[in-house]
C-alpha atoms as a PDB file:
ATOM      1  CA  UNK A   1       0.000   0.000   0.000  1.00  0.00           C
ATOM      2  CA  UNK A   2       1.246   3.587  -0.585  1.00  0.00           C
ATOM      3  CA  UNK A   3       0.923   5.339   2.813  1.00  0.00           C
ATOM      4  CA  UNK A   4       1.100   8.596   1.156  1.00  0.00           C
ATOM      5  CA  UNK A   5      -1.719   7.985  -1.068  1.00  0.00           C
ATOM      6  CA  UNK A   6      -3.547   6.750   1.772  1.00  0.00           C
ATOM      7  CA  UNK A   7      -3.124   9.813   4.047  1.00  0.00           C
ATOM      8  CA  UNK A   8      -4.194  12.072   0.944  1.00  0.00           C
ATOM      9  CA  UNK A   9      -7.604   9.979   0.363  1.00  0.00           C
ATOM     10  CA  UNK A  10      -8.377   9.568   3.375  1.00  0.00           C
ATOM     11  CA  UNK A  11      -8.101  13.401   4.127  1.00  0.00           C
ATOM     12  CA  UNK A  12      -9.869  14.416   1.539  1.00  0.00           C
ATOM     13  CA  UNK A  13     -12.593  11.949   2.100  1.00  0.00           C
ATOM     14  CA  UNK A  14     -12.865  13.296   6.123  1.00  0.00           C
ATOM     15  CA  UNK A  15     -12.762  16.909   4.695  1.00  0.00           C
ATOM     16  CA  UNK A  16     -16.120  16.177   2.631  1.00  0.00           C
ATOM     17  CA  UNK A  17     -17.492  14.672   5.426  1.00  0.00           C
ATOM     18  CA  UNK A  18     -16.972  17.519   7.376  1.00  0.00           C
ATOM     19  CA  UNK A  19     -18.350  19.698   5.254  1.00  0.00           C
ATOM     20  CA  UNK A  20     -21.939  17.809   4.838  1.00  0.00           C
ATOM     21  CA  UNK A  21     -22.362  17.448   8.320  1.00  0.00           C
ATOM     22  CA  UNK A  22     -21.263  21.743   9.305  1.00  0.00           C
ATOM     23  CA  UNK A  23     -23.987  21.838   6.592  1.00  0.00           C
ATOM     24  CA  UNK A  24     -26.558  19.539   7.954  1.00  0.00           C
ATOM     25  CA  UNK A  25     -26.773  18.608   4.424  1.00  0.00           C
ATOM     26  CA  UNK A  26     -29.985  16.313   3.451  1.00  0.00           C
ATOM     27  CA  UNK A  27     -30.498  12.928   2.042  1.00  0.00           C
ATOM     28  CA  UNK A  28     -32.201  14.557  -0.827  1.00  0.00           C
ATOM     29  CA  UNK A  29     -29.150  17.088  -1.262  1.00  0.00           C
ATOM     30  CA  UNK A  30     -27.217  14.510  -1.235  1.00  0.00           C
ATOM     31  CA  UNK A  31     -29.015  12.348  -3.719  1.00  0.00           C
ATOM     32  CA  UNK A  32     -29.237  15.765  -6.241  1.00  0.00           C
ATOM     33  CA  UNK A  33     -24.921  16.125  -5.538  1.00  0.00           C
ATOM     34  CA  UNK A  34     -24.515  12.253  -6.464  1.00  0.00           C
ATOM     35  CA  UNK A  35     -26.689  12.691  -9.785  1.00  0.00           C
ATOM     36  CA  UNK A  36     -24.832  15.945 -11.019  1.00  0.00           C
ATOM     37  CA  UNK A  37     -21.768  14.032 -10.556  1.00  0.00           C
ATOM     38  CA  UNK A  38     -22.843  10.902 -12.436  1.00  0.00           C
ATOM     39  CA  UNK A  39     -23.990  13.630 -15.160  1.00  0.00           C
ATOM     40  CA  UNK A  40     -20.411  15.140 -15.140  1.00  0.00           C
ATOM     41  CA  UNK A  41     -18.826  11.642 -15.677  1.00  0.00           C
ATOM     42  CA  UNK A  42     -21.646  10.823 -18.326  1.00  0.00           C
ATOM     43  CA  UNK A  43     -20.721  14.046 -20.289  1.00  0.00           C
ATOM     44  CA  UNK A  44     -17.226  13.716 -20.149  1.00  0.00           C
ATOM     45  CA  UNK A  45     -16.730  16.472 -18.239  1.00  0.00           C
ATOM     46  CA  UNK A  46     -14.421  15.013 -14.971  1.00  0.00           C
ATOM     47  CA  UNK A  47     -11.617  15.893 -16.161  1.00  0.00           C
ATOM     48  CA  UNK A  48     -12.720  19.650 -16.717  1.00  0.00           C
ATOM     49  CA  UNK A  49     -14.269  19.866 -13.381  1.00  0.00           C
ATOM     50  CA  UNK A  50     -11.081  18.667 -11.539  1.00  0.00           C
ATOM     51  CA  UNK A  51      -8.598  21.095 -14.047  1.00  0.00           C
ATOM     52  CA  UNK A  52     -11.454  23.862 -13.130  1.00  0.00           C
ATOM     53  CA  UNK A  53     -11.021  23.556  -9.239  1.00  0.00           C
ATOM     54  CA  UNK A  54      -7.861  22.446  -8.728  1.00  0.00           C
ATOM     55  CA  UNK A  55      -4.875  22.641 -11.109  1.00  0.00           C
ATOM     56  CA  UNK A  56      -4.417  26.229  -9.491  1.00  0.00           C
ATOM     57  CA  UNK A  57      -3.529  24.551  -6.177  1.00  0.00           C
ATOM     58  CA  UNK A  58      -1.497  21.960  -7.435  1.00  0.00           C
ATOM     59  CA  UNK A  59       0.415  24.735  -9.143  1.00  0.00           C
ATOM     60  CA  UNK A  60       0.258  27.128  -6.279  1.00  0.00           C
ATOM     61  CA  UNK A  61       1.978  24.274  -4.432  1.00  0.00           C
ATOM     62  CA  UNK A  62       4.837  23.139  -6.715  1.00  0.00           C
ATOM     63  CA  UNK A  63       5.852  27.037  -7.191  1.00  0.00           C
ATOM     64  CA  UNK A  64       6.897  27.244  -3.115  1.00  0.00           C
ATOM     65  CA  UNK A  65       9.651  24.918  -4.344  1.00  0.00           C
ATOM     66  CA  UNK A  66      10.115  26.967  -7.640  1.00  0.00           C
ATOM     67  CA  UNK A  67      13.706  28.716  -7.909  1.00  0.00           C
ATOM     68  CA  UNK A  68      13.487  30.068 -11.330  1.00  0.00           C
ATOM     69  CA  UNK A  69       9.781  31.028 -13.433  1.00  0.00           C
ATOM     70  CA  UNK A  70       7.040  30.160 -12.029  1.00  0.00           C
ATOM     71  CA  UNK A  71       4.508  27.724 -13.239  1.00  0.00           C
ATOM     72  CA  UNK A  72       0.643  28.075 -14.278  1.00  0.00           C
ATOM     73  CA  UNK A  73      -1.842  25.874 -14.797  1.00  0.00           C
ATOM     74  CA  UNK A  74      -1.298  23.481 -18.161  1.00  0.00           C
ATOM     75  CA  UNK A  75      -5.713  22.627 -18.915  1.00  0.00           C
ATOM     76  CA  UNK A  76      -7.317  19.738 -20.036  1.00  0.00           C
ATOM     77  CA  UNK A  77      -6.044  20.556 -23.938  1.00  0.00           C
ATOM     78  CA  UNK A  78      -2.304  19.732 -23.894  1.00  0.00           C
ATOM     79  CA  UNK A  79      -1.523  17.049 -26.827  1.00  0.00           C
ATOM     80  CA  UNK A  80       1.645  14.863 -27.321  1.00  0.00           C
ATOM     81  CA  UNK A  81       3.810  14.554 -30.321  1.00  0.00           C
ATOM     82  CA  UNK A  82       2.574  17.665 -32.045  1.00  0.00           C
ATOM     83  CA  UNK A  83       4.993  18.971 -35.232  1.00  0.00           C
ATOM     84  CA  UNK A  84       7.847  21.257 -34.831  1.00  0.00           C
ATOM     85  CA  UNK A  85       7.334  24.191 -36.029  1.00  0.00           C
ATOM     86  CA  UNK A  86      10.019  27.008 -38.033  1.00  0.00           C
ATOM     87  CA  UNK A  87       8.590  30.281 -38.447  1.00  0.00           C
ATOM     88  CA  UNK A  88       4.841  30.484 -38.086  1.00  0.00           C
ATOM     89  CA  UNK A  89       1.982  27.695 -36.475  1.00  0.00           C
ATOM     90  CA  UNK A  90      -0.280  26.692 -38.930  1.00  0.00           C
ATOM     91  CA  UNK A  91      -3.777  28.550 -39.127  1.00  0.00           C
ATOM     92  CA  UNK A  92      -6.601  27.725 -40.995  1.00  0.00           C
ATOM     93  CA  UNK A  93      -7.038  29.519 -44.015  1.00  0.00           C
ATOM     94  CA  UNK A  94     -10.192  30.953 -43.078  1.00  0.00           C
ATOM     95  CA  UNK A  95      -8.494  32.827 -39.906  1.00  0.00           C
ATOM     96  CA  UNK A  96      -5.062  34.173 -41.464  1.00  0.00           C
ATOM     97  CA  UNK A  97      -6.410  37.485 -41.841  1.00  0.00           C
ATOM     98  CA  UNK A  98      -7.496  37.491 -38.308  1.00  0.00           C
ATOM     99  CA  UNK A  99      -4.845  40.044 -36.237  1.00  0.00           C
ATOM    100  CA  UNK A 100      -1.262  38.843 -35.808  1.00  0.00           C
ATOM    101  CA  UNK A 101       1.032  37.879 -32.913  1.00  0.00           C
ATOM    102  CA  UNK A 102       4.730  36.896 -32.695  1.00  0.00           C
ATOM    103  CA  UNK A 103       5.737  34.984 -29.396  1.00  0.00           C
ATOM    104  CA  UNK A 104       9.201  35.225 -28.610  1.00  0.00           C
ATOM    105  CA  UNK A 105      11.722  35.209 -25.795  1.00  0.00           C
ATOM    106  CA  UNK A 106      14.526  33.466 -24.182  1.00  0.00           C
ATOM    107  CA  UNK A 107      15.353  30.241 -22.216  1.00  0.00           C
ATOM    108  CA  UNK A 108      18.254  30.608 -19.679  1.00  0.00           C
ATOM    109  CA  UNK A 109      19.225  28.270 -16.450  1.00  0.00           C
ATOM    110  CA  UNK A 110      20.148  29.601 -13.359  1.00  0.00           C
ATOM    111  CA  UNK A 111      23.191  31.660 -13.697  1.00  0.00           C
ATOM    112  CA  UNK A 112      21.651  33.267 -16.892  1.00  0.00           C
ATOM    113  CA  UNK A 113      23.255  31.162 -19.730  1.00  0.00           C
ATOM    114  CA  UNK A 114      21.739  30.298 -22.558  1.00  0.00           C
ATOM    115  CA  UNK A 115      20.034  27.254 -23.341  1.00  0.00           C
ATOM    116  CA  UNK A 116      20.504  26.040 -26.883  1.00  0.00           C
ATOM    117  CA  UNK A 117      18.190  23.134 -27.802  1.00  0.00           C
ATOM    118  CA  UNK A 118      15.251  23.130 -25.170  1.00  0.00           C
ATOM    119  CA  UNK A 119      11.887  22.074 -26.576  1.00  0.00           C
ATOM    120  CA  UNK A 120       8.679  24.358 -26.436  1.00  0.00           C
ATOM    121  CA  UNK A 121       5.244  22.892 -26.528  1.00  0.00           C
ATOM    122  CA  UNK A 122       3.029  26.112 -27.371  1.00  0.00           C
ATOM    123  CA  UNK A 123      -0.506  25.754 -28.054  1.00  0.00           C
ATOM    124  CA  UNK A 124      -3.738  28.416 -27.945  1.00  0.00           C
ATOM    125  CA  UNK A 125      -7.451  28.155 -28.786  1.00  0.00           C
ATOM    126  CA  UNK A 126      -8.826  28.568 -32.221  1.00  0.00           C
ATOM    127  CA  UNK A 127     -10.620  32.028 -32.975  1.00  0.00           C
ATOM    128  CA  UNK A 128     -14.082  30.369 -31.650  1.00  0.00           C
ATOM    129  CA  UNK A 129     -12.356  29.142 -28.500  1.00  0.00           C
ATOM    130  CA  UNK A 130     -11.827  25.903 -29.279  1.00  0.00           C
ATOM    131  CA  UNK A 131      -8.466  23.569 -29.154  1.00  0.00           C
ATOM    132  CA  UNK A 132      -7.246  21.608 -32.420  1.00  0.00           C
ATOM    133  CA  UNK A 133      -6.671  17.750 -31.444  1.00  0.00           C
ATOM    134  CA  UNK A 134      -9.657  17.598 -28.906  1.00  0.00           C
ATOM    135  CA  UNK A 135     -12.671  15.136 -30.207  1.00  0.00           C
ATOM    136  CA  UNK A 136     -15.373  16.626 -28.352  1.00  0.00           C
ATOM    137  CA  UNK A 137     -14.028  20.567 -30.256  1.00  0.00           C
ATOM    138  CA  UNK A 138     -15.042  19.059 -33.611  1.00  0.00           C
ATOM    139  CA  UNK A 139     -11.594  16.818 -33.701  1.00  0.00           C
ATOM    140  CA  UNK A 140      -9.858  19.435 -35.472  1.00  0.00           C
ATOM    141  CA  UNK A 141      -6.280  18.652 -36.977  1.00  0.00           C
ATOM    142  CA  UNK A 142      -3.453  18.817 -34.096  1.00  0.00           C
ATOM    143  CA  UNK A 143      -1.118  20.870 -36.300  1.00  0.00           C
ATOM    144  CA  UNK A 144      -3.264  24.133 -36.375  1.00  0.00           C
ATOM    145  CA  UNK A 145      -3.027  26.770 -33.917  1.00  0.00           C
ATOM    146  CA  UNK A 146      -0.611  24.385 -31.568  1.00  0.00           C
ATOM    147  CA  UNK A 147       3.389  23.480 -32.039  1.00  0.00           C
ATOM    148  CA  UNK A 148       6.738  22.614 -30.942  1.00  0.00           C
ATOM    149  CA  UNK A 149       9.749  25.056 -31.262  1.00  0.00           C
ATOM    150  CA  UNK A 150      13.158  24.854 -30.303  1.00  0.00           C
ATOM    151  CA  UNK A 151      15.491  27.601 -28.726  1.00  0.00           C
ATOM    152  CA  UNK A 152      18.525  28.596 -30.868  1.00  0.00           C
ATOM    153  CA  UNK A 153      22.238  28.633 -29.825  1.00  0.00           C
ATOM    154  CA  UNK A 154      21.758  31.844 -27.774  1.00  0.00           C
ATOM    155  CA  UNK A 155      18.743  30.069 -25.929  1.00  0.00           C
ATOM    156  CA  UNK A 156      16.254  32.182 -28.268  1.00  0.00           C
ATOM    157  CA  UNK A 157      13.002  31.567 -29.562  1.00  0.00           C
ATOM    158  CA  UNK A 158      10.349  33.626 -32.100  1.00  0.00           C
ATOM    159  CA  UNK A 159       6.748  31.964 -33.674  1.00  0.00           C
ATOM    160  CA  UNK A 160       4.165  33.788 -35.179  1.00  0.00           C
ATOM    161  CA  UNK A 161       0.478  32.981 -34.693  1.00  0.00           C
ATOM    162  CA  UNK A 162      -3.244  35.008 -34.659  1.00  0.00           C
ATOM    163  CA  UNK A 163      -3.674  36.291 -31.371  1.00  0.00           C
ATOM    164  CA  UNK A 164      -6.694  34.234 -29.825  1.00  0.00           C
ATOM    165  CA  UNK A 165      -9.151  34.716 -27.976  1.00  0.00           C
ATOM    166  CA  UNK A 166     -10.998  34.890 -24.557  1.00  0.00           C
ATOM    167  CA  UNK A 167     -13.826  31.962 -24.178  1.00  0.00           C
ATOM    168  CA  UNK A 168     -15.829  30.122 -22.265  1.00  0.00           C
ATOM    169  CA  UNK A 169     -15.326  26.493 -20.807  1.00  0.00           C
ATOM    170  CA  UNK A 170     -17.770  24.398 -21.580  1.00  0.00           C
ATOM    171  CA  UNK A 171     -21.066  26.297 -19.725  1.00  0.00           C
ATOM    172  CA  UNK A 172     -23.666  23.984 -21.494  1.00  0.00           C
ATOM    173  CA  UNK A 173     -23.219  20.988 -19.677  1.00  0.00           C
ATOM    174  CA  UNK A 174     -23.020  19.958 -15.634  1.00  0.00           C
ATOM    175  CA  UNK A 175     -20.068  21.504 -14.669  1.00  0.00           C
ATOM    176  CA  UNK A 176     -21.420  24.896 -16.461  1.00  0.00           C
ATOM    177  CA  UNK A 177     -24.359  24.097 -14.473  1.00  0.00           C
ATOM    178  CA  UNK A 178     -22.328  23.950 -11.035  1.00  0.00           C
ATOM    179  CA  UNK A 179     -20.108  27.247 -11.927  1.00  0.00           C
ATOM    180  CA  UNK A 180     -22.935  29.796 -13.169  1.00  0.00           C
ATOM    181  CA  UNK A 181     -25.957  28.086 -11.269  1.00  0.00           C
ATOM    182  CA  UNK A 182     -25.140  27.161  -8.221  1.00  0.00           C
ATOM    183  CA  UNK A 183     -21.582  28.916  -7.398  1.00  0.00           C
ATOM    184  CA  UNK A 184     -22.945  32.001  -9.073  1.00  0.00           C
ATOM    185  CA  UNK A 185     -19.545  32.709 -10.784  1.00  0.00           C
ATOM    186  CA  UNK A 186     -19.378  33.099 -14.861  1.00  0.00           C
ATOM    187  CA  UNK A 187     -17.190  30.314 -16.923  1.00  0.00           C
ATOM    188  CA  UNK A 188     -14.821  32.402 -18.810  1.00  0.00           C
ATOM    189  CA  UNK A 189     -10.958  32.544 -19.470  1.00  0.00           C
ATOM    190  CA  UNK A 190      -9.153  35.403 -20.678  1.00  0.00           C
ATOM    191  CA  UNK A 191      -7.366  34.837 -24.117  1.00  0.00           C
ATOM    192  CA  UNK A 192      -4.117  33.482 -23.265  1.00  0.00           C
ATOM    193  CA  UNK A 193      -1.147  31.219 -24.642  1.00  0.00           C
ATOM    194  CA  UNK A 194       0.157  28.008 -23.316  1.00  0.00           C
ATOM    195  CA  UNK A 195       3.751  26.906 -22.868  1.00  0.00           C
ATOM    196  CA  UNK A 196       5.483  23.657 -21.599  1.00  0.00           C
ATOM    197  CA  UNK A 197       9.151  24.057 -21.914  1.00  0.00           C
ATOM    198  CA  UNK A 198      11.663  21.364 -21.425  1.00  0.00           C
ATOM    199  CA  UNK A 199      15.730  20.990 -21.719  1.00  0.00           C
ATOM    200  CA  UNK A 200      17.516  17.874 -21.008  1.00  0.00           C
ATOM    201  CA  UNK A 201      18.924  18.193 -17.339  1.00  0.00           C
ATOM    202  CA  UNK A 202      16.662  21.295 -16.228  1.00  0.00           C
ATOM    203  CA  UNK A 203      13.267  20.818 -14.211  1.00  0.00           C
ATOM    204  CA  UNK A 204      10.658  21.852 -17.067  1.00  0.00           C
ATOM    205  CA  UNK A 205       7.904  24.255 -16.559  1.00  0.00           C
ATOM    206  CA  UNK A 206       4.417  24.542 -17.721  1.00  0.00           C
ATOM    207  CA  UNK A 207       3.000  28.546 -17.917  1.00  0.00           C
ATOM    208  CA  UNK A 208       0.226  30.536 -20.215  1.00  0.00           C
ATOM    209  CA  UNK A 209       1.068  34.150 -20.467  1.00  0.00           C
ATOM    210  CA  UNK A 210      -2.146  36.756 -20.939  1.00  0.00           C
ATOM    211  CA  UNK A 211      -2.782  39.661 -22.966  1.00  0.00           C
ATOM    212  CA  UNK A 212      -2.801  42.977 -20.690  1.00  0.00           C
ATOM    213  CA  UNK A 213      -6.050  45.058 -21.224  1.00  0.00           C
ATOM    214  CA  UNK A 214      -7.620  42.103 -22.232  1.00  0.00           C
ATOM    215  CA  UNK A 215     -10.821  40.804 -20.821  1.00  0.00           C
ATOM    216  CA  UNK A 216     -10.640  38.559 -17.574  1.00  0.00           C
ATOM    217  CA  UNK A 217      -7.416  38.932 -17.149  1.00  0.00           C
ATOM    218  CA  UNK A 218      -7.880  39.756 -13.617  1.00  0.00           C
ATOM    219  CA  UNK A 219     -11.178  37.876 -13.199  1.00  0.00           C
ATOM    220  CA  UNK A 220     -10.491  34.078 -15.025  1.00  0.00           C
ATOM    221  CA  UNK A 221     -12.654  31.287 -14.118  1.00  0.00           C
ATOM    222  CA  UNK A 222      -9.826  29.050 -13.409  1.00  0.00           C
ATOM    223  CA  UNK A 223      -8.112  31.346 -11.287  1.00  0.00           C
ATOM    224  CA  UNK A 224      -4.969  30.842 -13.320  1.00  0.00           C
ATOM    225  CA  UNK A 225      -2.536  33.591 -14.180  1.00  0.00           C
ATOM    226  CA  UNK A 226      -1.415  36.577 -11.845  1.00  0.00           C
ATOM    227  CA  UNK A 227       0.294  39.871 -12.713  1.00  0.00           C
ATOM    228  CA  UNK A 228       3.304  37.849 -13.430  1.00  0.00           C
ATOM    229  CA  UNK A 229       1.978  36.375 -16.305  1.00  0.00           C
ATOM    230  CA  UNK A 230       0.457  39.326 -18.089  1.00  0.00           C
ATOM    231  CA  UNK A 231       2.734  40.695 -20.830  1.00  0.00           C
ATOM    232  CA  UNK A 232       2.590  44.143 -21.219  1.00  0.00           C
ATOM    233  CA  UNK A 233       1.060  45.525 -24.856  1.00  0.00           C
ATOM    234  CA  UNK A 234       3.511  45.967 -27.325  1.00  0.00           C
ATOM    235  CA  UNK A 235       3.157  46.199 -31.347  1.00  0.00           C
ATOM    236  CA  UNK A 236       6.044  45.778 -34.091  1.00  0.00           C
ATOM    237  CA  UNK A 237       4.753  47.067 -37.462  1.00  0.00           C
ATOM    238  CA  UNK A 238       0.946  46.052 -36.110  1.00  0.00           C
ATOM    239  CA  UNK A 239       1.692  42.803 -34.693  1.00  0.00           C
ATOM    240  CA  UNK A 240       1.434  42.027 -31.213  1.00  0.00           C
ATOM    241  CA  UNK A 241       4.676  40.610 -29.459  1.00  0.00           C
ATOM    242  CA  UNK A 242       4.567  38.289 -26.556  1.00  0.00           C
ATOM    243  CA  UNK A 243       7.492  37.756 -25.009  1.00  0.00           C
ATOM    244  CA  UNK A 244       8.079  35.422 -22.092  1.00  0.00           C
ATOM    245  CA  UNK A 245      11.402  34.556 -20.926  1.00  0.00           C
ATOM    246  CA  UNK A 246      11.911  31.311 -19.045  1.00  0.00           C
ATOM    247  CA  UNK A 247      14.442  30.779 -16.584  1.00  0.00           C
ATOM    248  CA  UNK A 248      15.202  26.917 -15.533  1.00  0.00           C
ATOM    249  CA  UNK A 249      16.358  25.591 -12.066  1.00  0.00           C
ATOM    250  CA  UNK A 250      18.172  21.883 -12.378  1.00  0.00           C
ATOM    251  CA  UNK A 251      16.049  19.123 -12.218  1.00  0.00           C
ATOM    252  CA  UNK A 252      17.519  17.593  -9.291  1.00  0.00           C
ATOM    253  CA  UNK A 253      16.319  20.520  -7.726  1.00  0.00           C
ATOM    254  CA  UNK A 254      12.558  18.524  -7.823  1.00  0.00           C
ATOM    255  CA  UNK A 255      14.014  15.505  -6.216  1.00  0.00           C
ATOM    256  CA  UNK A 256      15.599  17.447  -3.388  1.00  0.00           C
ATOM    257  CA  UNK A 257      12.475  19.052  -3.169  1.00  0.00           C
ATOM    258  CA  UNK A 258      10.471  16.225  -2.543  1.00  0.00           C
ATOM    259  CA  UNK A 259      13.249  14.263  -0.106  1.00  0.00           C
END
């Protein structure tokens, strides 16, 4: 048996107990909180709920042991083995007029040199808010609007892409139902880009980066992000630039950490 998975579900068992008895919660609540959870799993949507509630803690607790940029949460629409990607992600034809971006930046380790060769995963939601390479968004191909670069000899990186957009998870179905109607809170996420970058020897680090002035920013449903995160505006001949720099601890720093 692993103790340590033991203590954790057996704590978090005891802490839903005590909530439903502090709330004197009913048979018949009870009954209506089992069925919209059998709905969730019926729909699909488990894996949503879970990134929607509590990806931000996980996160919030692997950055206390963070020495170089901090992480954010990665969502339900990371996806493996994507292509690499040169100059620009691929768009659909029907969106390249849509405004431009150009993401660039540096990777560096810990005493600020370079790193030449480290891998970014960068993905972002289509102009209608959905992912490429996700059945249940219409199964689009995984090559648009998603990609993998790789950082030059002076640790450098540039990719153009549309800028996208700000949307809404998915509000139509149970977990919808449980943010809007019975939390009371609305289901969007500020537009924002995703990054997972990883170099052989250096703990990697997942992060989305936000647009500032752009809507939820401060007020995202899956209270990701933070002032960190927001690049500043900035325009190069009409074309908005995103950069994020990424600094990388060693990995062995994460084994320490856990010790």
């Amino acid at each position: 048996m692993n103790q340590r998975a033991k203590t954790v579900a057996t704590e978090i068992v005891e802490a839903v107990r005590d909530v439903l008895r502090r709330n004197k919660v009913t048979f018949a609540e009870y009954r209506a909180g089992f069925m919209h959870l059998a709905k969730t799993q019926a729909a699909g949507e488990i894996p949503l709920m879970l990134d929607l509630f509590f990806n931000t803690t996980i996160v919030q607790i692997e950055n206390e042991s963070r020495k170089g940029s901090k992480a954010d949460i990665q969502g339900p629409y990371f996806v493996p083995n994507v292509p690499f990607v040169d100059h620009e992600i691929a768009i659909e034809e029907e969106h390249k007029a849509m405004p431009r971006m150009v993401m660039r930046g540096k990777v560096v380790d810990m005493s600020g040199t370079p790193v030449a060769g480290a891998v970014i995963d960068v993905w972002h939601s289509t102009p209608d808010g959905r992912y490429s390479g996700i059945e249940r968004h219409g199964n689009l191909d995984k090559k648009y609007y998603r990609g993998k670069i790789k950082t030059d000899s002076e640790g450098r990186y540039e990719v153009r892409s549309i800028i996208p957009v700000p949307y809404q998870v998915p509000n139509k179905g149970p977990t919808g139902q449980l943010l809007e109607e019975y939390m009371g809170v609305h289901s969007w996420r500020p537009a924002h880009i995703h990054y997972w970058v990883q170099a052989e020897g250096l703990r990697d680090v997942i992060r989305q980066a936000y647009f500032e002035g752009g809507d939820y920013v401060h007020d995202d449903c899956c209270e990701g992000g933070g002032d960190e995160f927001i690049v500043a505006e900035a325009y190069e001949d009409g074309v908005r630039v995103m950069e994020v720099d990424f600094q990388l601890e060693p990995a062995q720093t994460l084994v320490q950490a856990a010790e």
